[in-house]
C-alpha atoms as a PDB file:
ATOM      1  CA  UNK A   1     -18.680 -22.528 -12.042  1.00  0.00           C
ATOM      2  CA  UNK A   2     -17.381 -22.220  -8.263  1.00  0.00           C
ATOM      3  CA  UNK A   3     -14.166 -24.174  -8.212  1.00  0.00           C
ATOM      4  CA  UNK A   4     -14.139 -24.533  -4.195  1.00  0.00           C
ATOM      5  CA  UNK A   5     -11.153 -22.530  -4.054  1.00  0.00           C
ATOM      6  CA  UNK A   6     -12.048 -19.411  -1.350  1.00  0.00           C
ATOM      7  CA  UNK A   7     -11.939 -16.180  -3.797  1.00  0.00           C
ATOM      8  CA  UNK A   8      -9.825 -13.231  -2.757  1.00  0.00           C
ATOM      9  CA  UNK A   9      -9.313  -9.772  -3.770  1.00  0.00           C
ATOM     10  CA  UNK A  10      -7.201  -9.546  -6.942  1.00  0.00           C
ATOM     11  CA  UNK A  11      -5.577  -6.265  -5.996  1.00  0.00           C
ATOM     12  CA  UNK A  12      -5.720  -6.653  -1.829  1.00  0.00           C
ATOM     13  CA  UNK A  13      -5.546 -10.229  -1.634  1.00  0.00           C
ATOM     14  CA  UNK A  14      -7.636 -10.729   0.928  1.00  0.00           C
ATOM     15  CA  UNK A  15     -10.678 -12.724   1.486  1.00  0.00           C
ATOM     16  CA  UNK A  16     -14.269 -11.432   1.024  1.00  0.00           C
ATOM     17  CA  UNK A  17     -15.397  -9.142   3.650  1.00  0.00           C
ATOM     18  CA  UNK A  18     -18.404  -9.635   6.023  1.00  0.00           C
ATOM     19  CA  UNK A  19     -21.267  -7.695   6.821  1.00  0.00           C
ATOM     20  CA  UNK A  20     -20.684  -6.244  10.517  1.00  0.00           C
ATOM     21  CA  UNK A  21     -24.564  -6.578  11.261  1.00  0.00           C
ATOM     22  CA  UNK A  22     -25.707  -9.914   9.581  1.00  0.00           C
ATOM     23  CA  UNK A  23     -21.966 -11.427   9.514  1.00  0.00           C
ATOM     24  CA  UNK A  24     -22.797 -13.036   6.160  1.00  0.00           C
ATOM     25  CA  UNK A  25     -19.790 -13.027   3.390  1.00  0.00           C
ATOM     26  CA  UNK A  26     -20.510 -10.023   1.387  1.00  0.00           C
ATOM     27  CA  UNK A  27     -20.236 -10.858  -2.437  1.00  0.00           C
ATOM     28  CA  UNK A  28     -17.004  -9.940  -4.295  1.00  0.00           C
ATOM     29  CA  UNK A  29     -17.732  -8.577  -7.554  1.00  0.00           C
ATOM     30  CA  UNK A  30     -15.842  -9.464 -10.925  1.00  0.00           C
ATOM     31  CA  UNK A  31     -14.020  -7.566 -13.691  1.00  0.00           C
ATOM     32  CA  UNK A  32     -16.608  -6.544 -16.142  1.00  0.00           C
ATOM     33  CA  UNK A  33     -14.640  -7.406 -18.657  1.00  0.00           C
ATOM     34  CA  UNK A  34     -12.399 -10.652 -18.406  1.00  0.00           C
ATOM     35  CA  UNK A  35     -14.669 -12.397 -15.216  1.00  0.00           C
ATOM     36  CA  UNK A  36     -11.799 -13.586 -14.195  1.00  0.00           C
ATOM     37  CA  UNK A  37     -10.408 -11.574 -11.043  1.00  0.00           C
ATOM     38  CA  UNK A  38     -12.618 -10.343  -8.325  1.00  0.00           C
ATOM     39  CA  UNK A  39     -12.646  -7.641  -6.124  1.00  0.00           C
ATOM     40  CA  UNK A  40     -13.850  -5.893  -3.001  1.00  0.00           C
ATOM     41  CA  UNK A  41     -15.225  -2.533  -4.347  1.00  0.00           C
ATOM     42  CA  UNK A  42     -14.751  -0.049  -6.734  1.00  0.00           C
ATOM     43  CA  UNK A  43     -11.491   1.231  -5.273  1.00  0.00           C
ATOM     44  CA  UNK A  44      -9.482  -1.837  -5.529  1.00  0.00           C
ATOM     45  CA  UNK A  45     -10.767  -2.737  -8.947  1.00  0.00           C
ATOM     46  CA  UNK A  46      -9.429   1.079  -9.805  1.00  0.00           C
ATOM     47  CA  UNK A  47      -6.235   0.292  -8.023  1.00  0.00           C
ATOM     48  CA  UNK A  48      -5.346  -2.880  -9.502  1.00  0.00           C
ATOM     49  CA  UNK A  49      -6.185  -1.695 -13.159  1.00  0.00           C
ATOM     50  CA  UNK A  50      -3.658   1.241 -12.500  1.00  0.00           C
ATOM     51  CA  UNK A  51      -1.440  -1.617 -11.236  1.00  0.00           C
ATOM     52  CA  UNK A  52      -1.350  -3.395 -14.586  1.00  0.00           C
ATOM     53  CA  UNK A  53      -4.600  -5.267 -15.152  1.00  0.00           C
ATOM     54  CA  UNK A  54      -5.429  -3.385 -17.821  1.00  0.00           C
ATOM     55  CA  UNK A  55      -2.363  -4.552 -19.885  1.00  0.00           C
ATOM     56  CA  UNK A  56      -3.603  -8.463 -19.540  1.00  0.00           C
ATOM     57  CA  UNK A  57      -7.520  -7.689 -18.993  1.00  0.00           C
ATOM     58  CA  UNK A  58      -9.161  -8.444 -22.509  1.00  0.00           C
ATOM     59  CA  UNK A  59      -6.696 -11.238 -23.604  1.00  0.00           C
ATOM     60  CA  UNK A  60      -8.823 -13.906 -22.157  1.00  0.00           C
ATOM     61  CA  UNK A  61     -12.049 -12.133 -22.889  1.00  0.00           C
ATOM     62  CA  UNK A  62     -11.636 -10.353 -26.093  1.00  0.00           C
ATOM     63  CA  UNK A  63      -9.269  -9.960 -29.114  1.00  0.00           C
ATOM     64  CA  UNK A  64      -6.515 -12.580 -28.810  1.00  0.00           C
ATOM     65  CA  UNK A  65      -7.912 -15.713 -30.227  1.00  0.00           C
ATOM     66  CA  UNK A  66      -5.085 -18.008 -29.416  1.00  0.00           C
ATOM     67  CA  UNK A  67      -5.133 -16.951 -26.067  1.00  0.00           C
ATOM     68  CA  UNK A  68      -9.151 -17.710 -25.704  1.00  0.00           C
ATOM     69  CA  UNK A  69      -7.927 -21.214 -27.274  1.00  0.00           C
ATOM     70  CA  UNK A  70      -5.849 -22.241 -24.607  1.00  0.00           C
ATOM     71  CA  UNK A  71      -7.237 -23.653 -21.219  1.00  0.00           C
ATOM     72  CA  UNK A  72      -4.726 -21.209 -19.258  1.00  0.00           C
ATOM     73  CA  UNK A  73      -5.382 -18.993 -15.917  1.00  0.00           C
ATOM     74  CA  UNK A  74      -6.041 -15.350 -16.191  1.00  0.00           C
ATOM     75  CA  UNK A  75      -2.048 -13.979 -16.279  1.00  0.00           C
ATOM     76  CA  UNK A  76      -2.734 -12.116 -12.804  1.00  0.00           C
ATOM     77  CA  UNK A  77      -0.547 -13.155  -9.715  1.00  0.00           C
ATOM     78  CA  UNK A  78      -2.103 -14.855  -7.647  1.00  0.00           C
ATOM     79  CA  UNK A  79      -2.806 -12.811  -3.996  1.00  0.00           C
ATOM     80  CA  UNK A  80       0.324 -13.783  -2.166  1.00  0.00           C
ATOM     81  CA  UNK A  81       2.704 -13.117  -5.097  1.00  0.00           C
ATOM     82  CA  UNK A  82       0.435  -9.105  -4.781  1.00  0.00           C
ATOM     83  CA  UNK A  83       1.197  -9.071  -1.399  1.00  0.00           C
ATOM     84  CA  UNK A  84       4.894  -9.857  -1.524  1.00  0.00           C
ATOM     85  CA  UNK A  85       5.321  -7.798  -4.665  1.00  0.00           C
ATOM     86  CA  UNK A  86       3.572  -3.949  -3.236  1.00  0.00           C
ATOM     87  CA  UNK A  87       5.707  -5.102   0.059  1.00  0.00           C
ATOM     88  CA  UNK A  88       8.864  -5.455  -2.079  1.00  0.00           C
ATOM     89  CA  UNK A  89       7.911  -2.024  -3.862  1.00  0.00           C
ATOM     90  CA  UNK A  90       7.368  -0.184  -0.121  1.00  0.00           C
ATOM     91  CA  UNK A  91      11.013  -1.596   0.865  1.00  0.00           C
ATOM     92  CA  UNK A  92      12.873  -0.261  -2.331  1.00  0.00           C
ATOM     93  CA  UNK A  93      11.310   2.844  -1.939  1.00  0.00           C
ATOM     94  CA  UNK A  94      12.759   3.543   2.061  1.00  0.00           C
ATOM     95  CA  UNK A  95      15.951   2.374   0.043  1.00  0.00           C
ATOM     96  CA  UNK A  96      16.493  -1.160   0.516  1.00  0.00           C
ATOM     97  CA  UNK A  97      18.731  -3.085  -1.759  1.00  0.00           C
ATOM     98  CA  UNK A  98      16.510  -5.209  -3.606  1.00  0.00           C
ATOM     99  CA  UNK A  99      18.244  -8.483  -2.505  1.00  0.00           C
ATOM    100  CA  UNK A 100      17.253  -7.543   1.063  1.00  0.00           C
ATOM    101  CA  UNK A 101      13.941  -6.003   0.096  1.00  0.00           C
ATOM    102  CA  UNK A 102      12.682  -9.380  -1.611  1.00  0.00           C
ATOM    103  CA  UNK A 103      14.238 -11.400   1.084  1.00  0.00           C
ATOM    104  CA  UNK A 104      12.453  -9.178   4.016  1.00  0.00           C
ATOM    105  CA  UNK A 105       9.386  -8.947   2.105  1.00  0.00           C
ATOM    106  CA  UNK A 106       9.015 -12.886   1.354  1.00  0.00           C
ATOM    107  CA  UNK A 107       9.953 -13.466   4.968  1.00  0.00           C
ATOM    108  CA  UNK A 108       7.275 -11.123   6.483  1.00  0.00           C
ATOM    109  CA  UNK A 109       4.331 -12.354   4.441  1.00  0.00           C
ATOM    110  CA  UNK A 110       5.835 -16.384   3.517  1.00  0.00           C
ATOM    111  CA  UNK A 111       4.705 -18.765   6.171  1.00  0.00           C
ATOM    112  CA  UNK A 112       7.797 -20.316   7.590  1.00  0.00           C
ATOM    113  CA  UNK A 113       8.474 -24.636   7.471  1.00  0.00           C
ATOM    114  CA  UNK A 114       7.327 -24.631  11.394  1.00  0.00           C
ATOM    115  CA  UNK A 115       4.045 -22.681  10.620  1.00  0.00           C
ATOM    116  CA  UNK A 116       3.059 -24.861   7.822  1.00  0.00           C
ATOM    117  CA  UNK A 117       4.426 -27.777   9.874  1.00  0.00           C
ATOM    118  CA  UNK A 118       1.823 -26.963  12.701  1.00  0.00           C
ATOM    119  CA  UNK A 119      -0.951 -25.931  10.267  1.00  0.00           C
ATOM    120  CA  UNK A 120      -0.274 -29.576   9.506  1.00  0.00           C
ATOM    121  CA  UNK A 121      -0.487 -30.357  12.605  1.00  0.00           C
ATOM    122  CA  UNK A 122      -3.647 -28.762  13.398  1.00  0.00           C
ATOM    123  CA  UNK A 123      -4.907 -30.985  10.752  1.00  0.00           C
ATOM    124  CA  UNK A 124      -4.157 -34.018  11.706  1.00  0.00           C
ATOM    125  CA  UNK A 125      -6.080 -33.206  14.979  1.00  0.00           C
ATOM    126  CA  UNK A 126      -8.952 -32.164  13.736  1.00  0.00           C
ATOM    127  CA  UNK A 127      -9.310 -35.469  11.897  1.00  0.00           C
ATOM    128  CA  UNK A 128      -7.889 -37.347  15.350  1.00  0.00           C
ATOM    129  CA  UNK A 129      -4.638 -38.355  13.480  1.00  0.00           C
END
């Protein structure tokens, strides 16, 4: 059931790729086992289970029956909250207090009130508003 929400890469975040000699979308594939994340290739599915999927994959598919009852989203962050999150982790790691890590990192990758303010905007233009 395609929700008309534009999929994205559980573990990159970004959209799906295109083919560089047709240009056409090429097809994100899903988790085997949940069907509830998608992903690029091989590598990111690899990367992102390493990253923690494996610790909520299978709840919505498999054992935890109160879990399938629910209507609830698959636990995974969505792809900004990724992004902001391995940012966060690359800042800590040069040494960053974690205060200014998690404010640089939600600053680099959050649009700001004038970018969503012109995406508006844009909007309204398109639609000659």
């Amino acid at each position: 059931m395609e929700t008309g929400l534009k999929k994205t890469c559980a573990y990159c975040g970004l959209p799906p790729s295109q083919d560089a000699s047709s240009g056409t979308e090429i097809k994100m594939k899903k988790c085997s086992r949940c069907k509830s994340v998608f992903y690029h290739d091989a590598e990111c599915q690899k990367k992102h289970w390493k990253e923690g999927h494996k610790k909520v994959c299978g709840q919505s598919a498999g054992g935890n029956d109160s879990f399938k009852n629910k209507k609830t989203k698959h636990p995974s962050m969505d792809p900004v909250h990724q992004l902001v999150t391995r940012r966060f982790k690359e800042l800590r790691s040069q040494g960053m207090s974690t205060q200014e890590a998690m404010m640089q990192a939600r600053d680099e990758l959050m649009p700001s009130e004038e970018d969503e303010m012109d995406a508006g905007s844009k909007v309204a233009a398109m639609f000659g508003m």
